[in-house]
Every structure is written in structure tokens, then in C-alpha cells.
N, C-alpha and C. Protein backbone atom coordinates (compact mmCIF):
# COMPACT_ATOMS: atom_id res chain seq x y z
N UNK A 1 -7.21 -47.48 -24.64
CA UNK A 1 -6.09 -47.59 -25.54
C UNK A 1 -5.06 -46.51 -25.19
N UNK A 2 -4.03 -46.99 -25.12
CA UNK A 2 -2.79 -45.94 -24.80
C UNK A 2 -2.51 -44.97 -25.76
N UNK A 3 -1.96 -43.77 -25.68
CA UNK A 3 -1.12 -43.31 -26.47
C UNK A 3 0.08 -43.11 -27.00
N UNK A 4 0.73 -42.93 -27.82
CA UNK A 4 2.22 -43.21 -28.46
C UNK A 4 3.10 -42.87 -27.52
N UNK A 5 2.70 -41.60 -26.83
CA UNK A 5 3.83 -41.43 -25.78
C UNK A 5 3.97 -42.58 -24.87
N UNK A 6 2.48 -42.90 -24.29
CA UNK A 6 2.21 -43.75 -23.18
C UNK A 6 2.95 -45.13 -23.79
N UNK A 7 2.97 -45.33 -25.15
CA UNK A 7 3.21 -47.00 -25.76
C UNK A 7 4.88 -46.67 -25.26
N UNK A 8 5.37 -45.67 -25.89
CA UNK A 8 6.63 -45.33 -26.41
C UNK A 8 7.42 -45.75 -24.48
N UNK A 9 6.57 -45.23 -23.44
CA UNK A 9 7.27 -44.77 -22.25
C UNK A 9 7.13 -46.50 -21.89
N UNK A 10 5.88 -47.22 -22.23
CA UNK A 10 5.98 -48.74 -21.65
C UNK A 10 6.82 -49.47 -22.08
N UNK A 11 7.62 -49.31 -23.46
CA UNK A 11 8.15 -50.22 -24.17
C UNK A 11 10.17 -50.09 -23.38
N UNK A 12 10.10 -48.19 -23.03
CA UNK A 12 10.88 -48.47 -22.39
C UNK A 12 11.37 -48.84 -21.05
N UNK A 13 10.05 -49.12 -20.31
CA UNK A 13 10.24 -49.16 -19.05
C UNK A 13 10.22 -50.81 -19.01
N UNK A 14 9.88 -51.59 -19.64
CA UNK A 14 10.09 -52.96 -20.36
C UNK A 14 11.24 -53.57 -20.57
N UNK A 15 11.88 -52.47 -21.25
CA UNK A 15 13.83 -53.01 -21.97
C UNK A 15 14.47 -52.43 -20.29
N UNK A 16 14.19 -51.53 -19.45
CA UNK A 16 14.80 -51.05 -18.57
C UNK A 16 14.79 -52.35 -17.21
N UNK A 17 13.23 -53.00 -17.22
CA UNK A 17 13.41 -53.71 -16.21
C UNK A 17 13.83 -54.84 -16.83
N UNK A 18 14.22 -55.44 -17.91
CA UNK A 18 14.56 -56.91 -18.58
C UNK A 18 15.96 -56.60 -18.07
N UNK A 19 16.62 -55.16 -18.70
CA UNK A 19 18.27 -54.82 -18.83
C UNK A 19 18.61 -55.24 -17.24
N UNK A 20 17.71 -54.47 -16.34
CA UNK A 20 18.16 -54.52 -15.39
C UNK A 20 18.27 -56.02 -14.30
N UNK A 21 17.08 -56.45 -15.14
CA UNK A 21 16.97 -58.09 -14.59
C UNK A 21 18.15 -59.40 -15.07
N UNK A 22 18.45 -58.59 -15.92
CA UNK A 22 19.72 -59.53 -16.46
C UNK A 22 19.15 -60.49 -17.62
N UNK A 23 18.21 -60.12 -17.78
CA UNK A 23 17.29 -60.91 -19.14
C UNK A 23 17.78 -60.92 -20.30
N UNK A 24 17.93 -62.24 -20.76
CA UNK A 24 18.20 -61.97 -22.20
C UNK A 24 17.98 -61.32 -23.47
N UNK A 25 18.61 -60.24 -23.89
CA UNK A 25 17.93 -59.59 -24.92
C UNK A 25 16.47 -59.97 -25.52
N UNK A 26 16.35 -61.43 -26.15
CA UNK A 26 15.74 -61.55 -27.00
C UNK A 26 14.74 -61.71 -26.12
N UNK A 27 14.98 -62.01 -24.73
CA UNK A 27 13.70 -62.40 -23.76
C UNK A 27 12.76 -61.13 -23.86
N UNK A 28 13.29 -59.82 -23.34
CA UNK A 28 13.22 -58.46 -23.55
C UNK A 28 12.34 -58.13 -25.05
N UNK A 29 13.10 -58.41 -26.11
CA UNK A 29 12.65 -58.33 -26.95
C UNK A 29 10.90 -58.62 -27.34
N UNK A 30 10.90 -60.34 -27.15
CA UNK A 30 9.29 -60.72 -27.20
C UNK A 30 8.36 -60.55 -26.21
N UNK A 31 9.19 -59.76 -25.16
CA UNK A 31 8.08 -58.68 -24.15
C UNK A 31 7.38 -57.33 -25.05
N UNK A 32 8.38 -56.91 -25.45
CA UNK A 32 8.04 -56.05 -26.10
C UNK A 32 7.12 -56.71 -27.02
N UNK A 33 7.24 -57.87 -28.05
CA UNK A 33 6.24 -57.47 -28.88
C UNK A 33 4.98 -58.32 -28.59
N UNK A 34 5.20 -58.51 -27.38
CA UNK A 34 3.93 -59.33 -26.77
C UNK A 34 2.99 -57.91 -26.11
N UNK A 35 3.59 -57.26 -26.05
CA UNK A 35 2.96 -56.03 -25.39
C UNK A 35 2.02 -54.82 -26.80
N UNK A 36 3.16 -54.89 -27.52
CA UNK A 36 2.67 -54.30 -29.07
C UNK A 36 1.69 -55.15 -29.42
N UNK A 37 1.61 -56.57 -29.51
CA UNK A 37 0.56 -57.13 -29.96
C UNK A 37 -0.68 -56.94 -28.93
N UNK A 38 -0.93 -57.13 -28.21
CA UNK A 38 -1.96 -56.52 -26.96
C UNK A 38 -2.51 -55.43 -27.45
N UNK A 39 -1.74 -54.24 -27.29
CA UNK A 39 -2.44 -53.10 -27.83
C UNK A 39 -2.83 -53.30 -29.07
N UNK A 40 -2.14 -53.56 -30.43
CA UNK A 40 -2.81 -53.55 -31.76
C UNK A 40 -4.29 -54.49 -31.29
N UNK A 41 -4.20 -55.62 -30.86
CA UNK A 41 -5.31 -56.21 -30.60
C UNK A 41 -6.83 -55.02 -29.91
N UNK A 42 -6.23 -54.78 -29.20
CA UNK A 42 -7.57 -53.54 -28.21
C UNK A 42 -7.25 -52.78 -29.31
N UNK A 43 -6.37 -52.09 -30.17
CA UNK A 43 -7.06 -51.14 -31.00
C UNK A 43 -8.16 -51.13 -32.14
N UNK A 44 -7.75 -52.59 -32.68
CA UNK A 44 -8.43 -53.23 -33.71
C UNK A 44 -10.05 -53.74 -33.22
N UNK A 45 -9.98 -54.21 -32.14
CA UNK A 45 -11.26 -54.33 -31.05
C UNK A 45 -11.85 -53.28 -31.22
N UNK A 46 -11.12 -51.94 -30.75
CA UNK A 46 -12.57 -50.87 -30.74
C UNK A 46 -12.35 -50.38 -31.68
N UNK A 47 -11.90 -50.53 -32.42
CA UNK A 47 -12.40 -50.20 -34.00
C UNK A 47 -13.43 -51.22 -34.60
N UNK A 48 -13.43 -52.10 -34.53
CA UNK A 48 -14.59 -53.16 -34.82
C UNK A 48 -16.39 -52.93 -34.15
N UNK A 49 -15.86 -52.50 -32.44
CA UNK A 49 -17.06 -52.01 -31.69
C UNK A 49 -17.41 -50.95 -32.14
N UNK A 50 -16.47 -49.79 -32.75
CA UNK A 50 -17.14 -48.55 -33.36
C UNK A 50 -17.60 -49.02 -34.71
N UNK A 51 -17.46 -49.60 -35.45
CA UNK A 51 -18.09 -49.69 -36.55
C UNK A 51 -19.89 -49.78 -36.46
């Protein structure tokens, strides 16, 4: 599982290569929260395995 910095640095290196790809905002956008959902998923995972 990443950490906030690590989330914080992917989310912008995400909007940086969409911006730079010429991607549509919103395309950009549901990268991002396709990526946020991923992680909440693995966090919620090993929180379930630690239980």
C-alpha cells in the first residue's frame, strides 16, 4: 500500500501525463479515480487479511 506522499506524487504524475497527452480533462480525471479506487480497494483488503 502506498503512502500519501507516494498517492499524492501518482495522482500528479497522472494529470501531468493526460495534460501532456492532450487528454481530455475528464479522461484525466477518471484516471485518477480509477487509481484512488485501486488503492482504497488494497487498503480495505489488508485490512480484512489483518483482521
Amino acid at each position: 500500500m502506498l503512502e500519501r506522499a507516494e498517492i499524492r506524487d501518482k495522482i500528479e504524475q497522472i494529470i501531468r501525463e493526460e495534460y501532456q497527452g492532450g487528454t481530455d480533462p475528464v479522461e484525466a480525471l477518471a484516471r485518477v479515480r480509477r487509481f484512488l479506487s485501486e488503492q482504497r480497494r488494497s487498503r480495505d483488503h489488508r485490512s480484512e487479511a489483518e483482521d
